[in-house]
Protein backbone atom coordinates (compact mmCIF):
# COMPACT_ATOMS: atom_id res chain seq x y z
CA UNK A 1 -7.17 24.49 24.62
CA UNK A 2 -10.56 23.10 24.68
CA UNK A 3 -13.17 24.20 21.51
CA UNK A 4 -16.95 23.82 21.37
CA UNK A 5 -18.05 21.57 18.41
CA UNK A 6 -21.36 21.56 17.97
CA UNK A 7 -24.05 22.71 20.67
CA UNK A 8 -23.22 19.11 23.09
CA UNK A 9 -19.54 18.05 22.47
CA UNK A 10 -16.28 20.09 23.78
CA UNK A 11 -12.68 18.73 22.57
CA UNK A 12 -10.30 18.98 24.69
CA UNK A 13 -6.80 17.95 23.56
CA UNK A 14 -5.50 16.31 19.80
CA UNK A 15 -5.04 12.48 20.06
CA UNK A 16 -3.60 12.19 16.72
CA UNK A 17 -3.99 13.33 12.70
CA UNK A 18 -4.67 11.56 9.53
CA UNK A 19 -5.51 12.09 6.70
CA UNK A 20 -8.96 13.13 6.68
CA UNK A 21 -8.81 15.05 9.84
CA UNK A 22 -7.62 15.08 13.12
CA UNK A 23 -8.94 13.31 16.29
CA UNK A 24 -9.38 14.78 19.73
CA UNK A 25 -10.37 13.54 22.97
CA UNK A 26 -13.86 15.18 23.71
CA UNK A 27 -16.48 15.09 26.72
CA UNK A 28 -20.08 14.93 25.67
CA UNK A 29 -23.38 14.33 27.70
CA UNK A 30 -22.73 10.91 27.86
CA UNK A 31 -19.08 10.96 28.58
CA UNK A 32 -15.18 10.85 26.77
CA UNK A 33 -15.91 10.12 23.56
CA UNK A 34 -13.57 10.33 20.68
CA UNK A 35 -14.03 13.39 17.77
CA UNK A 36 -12.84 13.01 14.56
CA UNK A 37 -12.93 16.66 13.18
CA UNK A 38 -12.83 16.30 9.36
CA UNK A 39 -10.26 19.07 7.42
CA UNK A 40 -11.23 22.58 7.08
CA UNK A 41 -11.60 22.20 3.06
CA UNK A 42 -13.91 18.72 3.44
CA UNK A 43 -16.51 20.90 5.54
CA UNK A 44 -16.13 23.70 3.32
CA UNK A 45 -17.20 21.28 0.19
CA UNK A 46 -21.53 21.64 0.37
CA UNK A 47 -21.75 18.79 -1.54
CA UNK A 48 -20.00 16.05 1.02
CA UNK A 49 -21.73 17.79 3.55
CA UNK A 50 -25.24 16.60 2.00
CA UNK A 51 -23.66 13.39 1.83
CA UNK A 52 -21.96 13.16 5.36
CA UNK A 53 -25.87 13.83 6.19
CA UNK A 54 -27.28 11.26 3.89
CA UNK A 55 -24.97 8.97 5.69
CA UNK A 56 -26.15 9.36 9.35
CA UNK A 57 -28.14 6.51 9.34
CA UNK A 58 -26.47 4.15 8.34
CA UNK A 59 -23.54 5.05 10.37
CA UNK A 60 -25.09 5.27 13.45
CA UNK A 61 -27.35 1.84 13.01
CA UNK A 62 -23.34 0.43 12.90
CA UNK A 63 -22.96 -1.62 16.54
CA UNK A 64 -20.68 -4.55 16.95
CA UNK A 65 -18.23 -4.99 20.08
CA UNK A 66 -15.54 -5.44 16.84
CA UNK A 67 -16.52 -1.76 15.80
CA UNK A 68 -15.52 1.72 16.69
CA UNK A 69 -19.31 3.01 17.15
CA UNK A 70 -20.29 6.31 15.59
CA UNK A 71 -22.36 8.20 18.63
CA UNK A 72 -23.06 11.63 16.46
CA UNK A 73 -22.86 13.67 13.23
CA UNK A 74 -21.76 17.19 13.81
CA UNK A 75 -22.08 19.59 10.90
CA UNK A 76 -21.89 23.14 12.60
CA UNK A 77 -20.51 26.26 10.71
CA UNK A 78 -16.44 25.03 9.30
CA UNK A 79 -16.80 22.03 11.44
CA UNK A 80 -17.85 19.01 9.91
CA UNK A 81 -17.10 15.76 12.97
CA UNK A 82 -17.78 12.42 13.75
CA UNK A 83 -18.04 11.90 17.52
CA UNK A 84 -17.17 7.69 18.08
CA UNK A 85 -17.00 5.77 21.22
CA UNK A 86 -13.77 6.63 22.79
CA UNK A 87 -11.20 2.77 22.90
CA UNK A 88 -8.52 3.79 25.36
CA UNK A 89 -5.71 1.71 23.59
CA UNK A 90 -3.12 2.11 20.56
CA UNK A 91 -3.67 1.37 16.79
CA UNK A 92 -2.41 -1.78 15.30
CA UNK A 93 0.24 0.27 13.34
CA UNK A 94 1.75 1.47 16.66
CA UNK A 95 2.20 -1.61 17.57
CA UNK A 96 3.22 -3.04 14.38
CA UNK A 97 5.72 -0.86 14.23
CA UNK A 98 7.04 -1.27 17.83
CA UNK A 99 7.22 -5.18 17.26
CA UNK A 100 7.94 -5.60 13.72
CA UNK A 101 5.94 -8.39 13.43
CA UNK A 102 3.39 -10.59 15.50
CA UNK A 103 3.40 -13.89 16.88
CA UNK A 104 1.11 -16.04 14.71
CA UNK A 105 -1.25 -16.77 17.52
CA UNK A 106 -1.95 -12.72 18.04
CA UNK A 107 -1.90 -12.04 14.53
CA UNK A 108 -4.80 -14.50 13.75
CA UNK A 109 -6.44 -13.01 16.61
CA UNK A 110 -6.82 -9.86 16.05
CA UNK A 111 -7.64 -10.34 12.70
CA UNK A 112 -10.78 -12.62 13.55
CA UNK A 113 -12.28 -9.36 15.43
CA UNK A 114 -12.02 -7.54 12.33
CA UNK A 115 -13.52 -10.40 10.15
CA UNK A 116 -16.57 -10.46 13.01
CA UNK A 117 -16.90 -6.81 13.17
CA UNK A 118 -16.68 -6.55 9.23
CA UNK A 119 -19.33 -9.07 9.27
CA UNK A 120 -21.37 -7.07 11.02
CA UNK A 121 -21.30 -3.91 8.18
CA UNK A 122 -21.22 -5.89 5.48
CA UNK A 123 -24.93 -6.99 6.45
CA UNK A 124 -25.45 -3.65 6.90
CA UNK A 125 -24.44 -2.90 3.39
CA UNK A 126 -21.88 -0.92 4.71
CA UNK A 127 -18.57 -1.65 2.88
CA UNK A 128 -15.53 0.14 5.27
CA UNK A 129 -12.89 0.75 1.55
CA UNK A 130 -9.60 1.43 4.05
CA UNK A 131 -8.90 -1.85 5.98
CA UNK A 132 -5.40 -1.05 7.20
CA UNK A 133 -3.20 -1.25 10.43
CA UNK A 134 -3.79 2.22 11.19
CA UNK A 135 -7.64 1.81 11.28
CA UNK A 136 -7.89 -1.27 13.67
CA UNK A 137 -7.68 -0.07 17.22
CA UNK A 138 -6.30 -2.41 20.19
CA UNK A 139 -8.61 -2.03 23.39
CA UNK A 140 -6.46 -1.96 26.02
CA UNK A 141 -9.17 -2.26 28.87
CA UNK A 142 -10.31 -5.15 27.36
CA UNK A 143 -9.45 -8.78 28.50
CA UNK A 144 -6.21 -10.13 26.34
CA UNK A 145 -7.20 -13.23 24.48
CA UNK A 146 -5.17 -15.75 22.43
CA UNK A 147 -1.29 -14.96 22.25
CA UNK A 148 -2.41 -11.86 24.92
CA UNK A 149 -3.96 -10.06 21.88
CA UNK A 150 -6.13 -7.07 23.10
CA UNK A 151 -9.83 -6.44 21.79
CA UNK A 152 -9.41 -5.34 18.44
CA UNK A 153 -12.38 -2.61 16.70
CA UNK A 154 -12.43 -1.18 13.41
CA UNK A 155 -12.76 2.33 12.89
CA UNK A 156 -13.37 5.16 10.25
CA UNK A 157 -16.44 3.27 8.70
CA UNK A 158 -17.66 5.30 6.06
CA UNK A 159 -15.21 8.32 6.11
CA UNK A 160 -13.69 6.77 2.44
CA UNK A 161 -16.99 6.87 0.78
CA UNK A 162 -18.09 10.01 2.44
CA UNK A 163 -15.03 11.94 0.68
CA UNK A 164 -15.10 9.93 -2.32
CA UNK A 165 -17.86 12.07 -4.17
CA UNK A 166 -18.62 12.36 -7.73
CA UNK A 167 -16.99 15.63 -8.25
CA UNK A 168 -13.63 14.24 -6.02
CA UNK A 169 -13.10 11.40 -8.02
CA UNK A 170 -14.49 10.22 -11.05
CA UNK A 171 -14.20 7.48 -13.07
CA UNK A 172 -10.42 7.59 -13.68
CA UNK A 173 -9.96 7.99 -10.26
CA UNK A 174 -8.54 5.38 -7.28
CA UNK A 175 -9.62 6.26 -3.62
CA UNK A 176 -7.06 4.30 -0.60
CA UNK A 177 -4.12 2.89 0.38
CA UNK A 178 -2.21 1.24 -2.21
CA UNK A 179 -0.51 -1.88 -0.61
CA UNK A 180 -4.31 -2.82 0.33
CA UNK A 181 -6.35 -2.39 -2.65
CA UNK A 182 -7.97 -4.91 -4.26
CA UNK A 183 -7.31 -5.87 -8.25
CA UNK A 184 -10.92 -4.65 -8.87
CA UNK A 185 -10.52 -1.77 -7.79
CA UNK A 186 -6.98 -0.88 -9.36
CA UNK A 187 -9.10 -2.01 -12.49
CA UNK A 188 -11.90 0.96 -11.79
CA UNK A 189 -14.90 -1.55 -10.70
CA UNK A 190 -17.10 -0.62 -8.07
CA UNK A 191 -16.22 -1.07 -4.30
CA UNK A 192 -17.82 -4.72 -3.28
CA UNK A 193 -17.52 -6.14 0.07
CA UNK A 194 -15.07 -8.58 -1.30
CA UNK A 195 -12.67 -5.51 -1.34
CA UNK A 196 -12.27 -5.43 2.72
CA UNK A 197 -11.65 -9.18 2.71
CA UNK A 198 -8.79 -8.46 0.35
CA UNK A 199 -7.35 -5.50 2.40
CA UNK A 200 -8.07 -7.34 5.67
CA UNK A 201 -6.06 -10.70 4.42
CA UNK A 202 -3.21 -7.82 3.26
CA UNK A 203 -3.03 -7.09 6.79
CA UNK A 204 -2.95 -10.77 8.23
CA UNK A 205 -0.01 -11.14 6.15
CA UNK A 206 1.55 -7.96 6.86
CA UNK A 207 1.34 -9.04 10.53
CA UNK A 208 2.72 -12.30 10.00
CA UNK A 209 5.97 -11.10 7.57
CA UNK A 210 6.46 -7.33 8.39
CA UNK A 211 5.72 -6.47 4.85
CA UNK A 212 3.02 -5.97 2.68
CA UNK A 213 2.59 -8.96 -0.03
CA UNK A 214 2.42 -6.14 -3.08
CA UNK A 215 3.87 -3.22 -1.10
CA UNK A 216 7.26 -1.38 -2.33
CA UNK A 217 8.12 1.43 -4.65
CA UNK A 218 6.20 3.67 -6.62
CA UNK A 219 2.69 3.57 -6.03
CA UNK A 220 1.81 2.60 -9.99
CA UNK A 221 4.30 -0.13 -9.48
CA UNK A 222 2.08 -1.37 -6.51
CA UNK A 223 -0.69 -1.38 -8.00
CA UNK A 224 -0.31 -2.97 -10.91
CA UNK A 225 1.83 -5.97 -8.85
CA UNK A 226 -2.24 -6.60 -7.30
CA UNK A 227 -3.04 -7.18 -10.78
CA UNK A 228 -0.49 -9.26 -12.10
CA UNK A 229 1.26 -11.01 -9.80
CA UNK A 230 0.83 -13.86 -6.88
CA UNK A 231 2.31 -13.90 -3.48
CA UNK A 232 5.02 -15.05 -2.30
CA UNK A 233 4.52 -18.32 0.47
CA UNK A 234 5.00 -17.51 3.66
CA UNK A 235 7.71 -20.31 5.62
CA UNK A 236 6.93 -21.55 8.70
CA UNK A 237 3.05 -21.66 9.34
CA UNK A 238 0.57 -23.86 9.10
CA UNK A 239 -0.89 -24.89 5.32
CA UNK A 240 -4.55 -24.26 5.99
CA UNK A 241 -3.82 -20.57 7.63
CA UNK A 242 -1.52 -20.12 4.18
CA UNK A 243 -4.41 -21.26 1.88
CA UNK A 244 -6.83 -18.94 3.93
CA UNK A 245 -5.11 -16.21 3.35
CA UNK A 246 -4.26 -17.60 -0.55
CA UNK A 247 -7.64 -17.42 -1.18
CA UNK A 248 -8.82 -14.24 0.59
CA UNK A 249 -5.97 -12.79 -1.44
CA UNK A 250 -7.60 -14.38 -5.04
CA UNK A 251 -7.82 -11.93 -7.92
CA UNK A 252 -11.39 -12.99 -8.73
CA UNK A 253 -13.56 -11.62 -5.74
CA UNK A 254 -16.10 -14.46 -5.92
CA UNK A 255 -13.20 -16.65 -5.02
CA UNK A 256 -12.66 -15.09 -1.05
CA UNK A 257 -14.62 -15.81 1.91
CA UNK A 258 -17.36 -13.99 3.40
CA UNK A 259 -16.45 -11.95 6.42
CA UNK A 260 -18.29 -14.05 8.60
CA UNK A 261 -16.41 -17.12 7.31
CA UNK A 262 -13.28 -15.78 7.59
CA UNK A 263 -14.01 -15.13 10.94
CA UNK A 264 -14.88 -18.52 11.88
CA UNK A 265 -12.20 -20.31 9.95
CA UNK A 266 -9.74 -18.08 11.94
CA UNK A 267 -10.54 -18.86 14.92
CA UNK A 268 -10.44 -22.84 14.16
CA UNK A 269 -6.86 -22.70 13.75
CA UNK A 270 -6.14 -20.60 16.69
CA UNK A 271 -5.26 -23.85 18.63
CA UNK A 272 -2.60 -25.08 16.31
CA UNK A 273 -0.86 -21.53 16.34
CA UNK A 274 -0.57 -21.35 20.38
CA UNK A 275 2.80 -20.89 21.37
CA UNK A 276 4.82 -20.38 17.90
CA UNK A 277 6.95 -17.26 17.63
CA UNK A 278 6.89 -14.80 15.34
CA UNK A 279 8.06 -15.89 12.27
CA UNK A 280 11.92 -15.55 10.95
CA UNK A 281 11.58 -14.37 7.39
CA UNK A 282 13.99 -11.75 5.27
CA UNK A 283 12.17 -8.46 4.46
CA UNK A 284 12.49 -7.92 0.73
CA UNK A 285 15.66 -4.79 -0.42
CA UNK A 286 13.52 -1.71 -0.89
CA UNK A 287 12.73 -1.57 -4.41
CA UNK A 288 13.97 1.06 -7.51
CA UNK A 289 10.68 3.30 -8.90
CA UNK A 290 9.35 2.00 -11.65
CA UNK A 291 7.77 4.40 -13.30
CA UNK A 292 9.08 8.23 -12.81
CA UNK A 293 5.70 10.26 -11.91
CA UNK A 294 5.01 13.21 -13.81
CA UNK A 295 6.03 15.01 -10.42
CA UNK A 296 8.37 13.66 -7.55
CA UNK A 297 5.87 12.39 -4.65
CA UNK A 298 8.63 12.67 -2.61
CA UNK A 299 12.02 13.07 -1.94
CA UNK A 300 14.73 11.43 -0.41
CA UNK A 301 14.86 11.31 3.74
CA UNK A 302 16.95 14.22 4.74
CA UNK A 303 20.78 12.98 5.96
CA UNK A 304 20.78 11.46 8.92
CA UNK A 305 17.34 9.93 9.28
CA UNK A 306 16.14 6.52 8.02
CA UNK A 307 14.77 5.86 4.74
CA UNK A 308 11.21 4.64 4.97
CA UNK A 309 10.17 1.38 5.99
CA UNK A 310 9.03 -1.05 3.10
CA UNK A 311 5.98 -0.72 2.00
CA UNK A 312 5.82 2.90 3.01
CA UNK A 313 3.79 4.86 0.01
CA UNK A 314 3.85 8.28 0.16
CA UNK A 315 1.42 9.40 -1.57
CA UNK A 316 1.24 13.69 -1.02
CA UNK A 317 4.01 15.66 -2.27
CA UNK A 318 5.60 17.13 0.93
CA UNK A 319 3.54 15.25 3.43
CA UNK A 320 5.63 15.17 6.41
CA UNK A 321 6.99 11.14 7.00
CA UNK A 322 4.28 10.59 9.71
CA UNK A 323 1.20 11.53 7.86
CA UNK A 324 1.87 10.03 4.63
CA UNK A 325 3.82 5.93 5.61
CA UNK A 326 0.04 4.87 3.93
CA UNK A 327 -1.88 7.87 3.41
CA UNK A 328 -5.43 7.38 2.43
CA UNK A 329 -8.26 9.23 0.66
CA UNK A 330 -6.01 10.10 -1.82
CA UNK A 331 -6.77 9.94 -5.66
CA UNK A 332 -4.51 8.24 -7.87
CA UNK A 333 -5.69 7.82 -11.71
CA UNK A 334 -6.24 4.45 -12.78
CA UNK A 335 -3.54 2.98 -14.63
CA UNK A 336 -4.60 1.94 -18.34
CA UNK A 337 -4.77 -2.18 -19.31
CA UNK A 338 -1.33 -1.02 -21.49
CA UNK A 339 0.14 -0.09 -17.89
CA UNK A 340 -1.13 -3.29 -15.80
CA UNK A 341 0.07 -5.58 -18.21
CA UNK A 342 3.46 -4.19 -18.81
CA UNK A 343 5.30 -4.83 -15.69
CA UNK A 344 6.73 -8.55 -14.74
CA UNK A 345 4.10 -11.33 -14.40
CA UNK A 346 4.40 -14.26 -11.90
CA UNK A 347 4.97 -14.06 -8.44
CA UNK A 348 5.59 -11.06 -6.30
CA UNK A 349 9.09 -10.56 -4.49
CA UNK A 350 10.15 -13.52 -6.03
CA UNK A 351 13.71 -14.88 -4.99
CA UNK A 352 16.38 -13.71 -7.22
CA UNK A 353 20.08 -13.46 -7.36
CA UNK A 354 21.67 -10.54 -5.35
CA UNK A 355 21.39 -7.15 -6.45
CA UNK A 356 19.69 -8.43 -9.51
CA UNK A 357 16.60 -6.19 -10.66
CA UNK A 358 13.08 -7.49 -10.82
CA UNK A 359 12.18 -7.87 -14.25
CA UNK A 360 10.75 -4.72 -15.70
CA UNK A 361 11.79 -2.51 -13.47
CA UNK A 362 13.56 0.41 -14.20
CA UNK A 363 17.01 -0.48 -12.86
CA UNK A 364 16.40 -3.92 -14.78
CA UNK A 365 15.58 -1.51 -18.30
CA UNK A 366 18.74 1.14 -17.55
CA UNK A 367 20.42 -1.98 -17.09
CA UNK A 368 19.64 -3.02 -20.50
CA UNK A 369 20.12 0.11 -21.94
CA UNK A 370 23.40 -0.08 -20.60
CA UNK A 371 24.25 -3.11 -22.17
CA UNK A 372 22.61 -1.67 -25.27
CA UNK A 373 25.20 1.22 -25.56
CA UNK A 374 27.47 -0.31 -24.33
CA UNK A 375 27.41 -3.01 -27.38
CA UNK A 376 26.51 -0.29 -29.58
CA UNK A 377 29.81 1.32 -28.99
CA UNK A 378 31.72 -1.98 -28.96
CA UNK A 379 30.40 -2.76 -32.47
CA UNK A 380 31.22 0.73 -33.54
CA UNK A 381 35.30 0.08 -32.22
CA UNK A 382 34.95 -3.31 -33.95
CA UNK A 383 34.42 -1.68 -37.20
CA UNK A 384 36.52 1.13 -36.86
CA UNK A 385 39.24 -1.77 -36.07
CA UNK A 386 38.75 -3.16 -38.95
CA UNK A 387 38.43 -0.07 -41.16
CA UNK A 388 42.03 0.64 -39.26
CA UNK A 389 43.25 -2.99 -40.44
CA UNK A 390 42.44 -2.78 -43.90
CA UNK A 391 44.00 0.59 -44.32
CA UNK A 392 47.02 -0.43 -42.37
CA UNK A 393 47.27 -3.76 -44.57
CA UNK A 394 46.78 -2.10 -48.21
CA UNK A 395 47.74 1.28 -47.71
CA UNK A 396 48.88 1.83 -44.18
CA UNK A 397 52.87 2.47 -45.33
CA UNK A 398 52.07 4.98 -47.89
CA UNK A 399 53.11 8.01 -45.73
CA UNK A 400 56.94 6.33 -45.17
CA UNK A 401 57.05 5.10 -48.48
CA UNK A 402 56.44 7.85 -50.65
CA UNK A 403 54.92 7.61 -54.24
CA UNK A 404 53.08 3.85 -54.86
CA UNK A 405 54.71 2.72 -58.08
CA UNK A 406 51.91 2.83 -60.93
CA UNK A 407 53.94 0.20 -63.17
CA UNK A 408 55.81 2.53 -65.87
CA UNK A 409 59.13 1.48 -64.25
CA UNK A 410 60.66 -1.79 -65.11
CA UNK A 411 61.49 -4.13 -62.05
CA UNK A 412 64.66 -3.77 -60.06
CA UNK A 413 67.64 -6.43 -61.30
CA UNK A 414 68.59 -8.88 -58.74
């Protein structure tokens, strides 16, 4: 059922939901064009409206054949909607999903458009906050290009920052996805451009492995691995893509490349990657919570369907599976230095023995606790062995033998 939004745009039918909103598939003067109609209690919140408007500018200055372009900024009665250039194609989650994992070749690819069009907003001054699979969209009209990757854009520029108001979050608070944030921002700084390199070399790996480098378990427990702990090598690729994506992946944000680097040294090693499959490497077991939240985020999958796939982070209690795999927008308080530095340092999903528990983790402290009682009540049947021995050895044949003799009697004659 088509609605009117605004005075020049009609939607016509849902293309999908997220998070923020949903997305519809719109005809405006010019055309199709996509709408993303932001939820009913953003356009309801005065001030993100002032700042949706504040934001027009520089959203709409935002061109790059690597981009999702913003055409319009529709704030009209409950509706508040972005109306983008419509890419007639499938998000790189879709397809993530449907493949597992990428050939290096495509991979490298389509990250390269990102790094270009990220170039792009960075100089801008526009920093995007949610690189992820779900917000890089695969141009299927386009030409394919190494390893038959499509055209890949980057969408939902601005839509983070635009809901991440003073009043939404303050200080305490963490706006995004978890298995992409960057350390700095798990540690409360300030969003730099740095951050998208970070979440952008997340998803180069992600493509590569299947996994996340940090991803797994609760989201506190993800976070604070960004903090503390390297990643794990990747077999079976080339040692200057793995120390690209090493050092895109630093800690210290002065330490990662510029967008427009990364784009260029990405597309250098292109040649060396044509032809090689997709690599063969072991997803890490699904992980035990760390920490119990103060509330269950969720519970588990009902019987019969799977449990989620690693990495998967839900992050709103009772979000339905498909809406919350990596929700976003979603404010997390910012774990304490107490919290970061308690959990295992070193490197993440390192190999261990079967079934063993990372270190720290709370199947690794029940464990302990285990062993704990279980000592505890070992020395306890210890002692009361002894206490049993001692009795039995000076006293124990008092209740057969009657009376002790006290010594008034003489001894017994041979």
């Amino acid at each position: 059922m088509a609605r009117k939004i605004g005075s020049r745009y009609t939607a016509h039918q849902i293309l999908g939901r997220g998070s923020a909103g949903t997305v519809w598939l719109g005809e405006g003067p010019e055309g199709p064009v996509a709408i993303k109609l932001l939820r009913e209690d953003l356009a309801s919140d005065q001030e993100l409206v002032g700042r949706f408007v504040q934001e027009r500018t520089a959203l709409l200055g935002l061109e790059h054949p690597h981009v999702v372009s913003v055409r319009d900024l529709v704030v009209d009665g409950n509706d508040l909607a972005l109306v983008m250039d419509l890419v007639r194609g499938t998000d790189l989650r879709t397809r993530l999903d449907r493949e597992r994992r990428l050939p290096p070749e495509a991979a490298v690819a389509i990250v390269a458009d990102v790094a270009d069009g990220l170039a792009a907003a960075h100089a801008a001054g526009v920093v995007h906050r949610d690189v992820k699979p779900e917000n890089i969209l695969l141009d299927m009209e386009g030409p394919p290009g190494p390893g038959g990757s499509h055209p890949a854009l980057l969408t939902d520029f601005g839509v983070a920052k635009l809901i991440d108001t003073p009043r939404r979050t303050r200080a305490t608070k963490i706006i995004g996805t978890p298995d992409y944030l960057a350390p700095e921002i798990v540690e409360g700084l300030p969003p730099r451009a740095s951050v998208d390199i970070y979440a952008l070399a997340t998803v180069l790996y992600e493509l590569l492995a299947g996994f996340t480098p940090f991803g797994g378990g609760h989201p506190g427990a993800v976070l604070r691995r960004h903090v503390t702990e390297t990643v794990v090598p990747l077999p079976g690729i080339p040692d200057e893509l793995w120390q690209l994506i090493v050092q895109c992946l630093a800690k210290a944000p002065a330490s990662r490349l510029r967008a427009s680097e990364l784009g260029a040294r990405l597309r250098e090693l292109l040649p060396m990657l044509a032809g090689m499959p997709p690599l063969d490497v072991d997803e890490p077991g699904t992980e035990t919570v760390e920490e119990a939240p103060e509330e269950p985020l969720a519970g588990p999958p009902p019987a019969g369907e799977p449990a989620p796939r690693r990495g998967a982070v839900p992050l709103v209690p009772g979000a339905k599976p498909a809406d919350a795999n990596r929700d976003t927008h979603t404010s997390m308080r910012v774990p304490g230095p107490d919290e970061l530095a308690g959990g295992a340092r070193g490197t993440a999903r390192a190999p261990r023995a079967a079934g063993a528990p990372r270190p720290g983790s709370a199947r690794n402290r029940a464990a302990a606790r285990r062993r704990r009682a279980a000592l505890g009540a070992g020395t306890l049947v210890l002692l009361a062995a002894i206490g049993i021995g001692t009795w039995a050895a000076t006293g124990g044949d008092d209740a057969d033998a009657g009376p002790r003799d006290t010594g008034d009697s003489a001894p017994a004659s041979p």
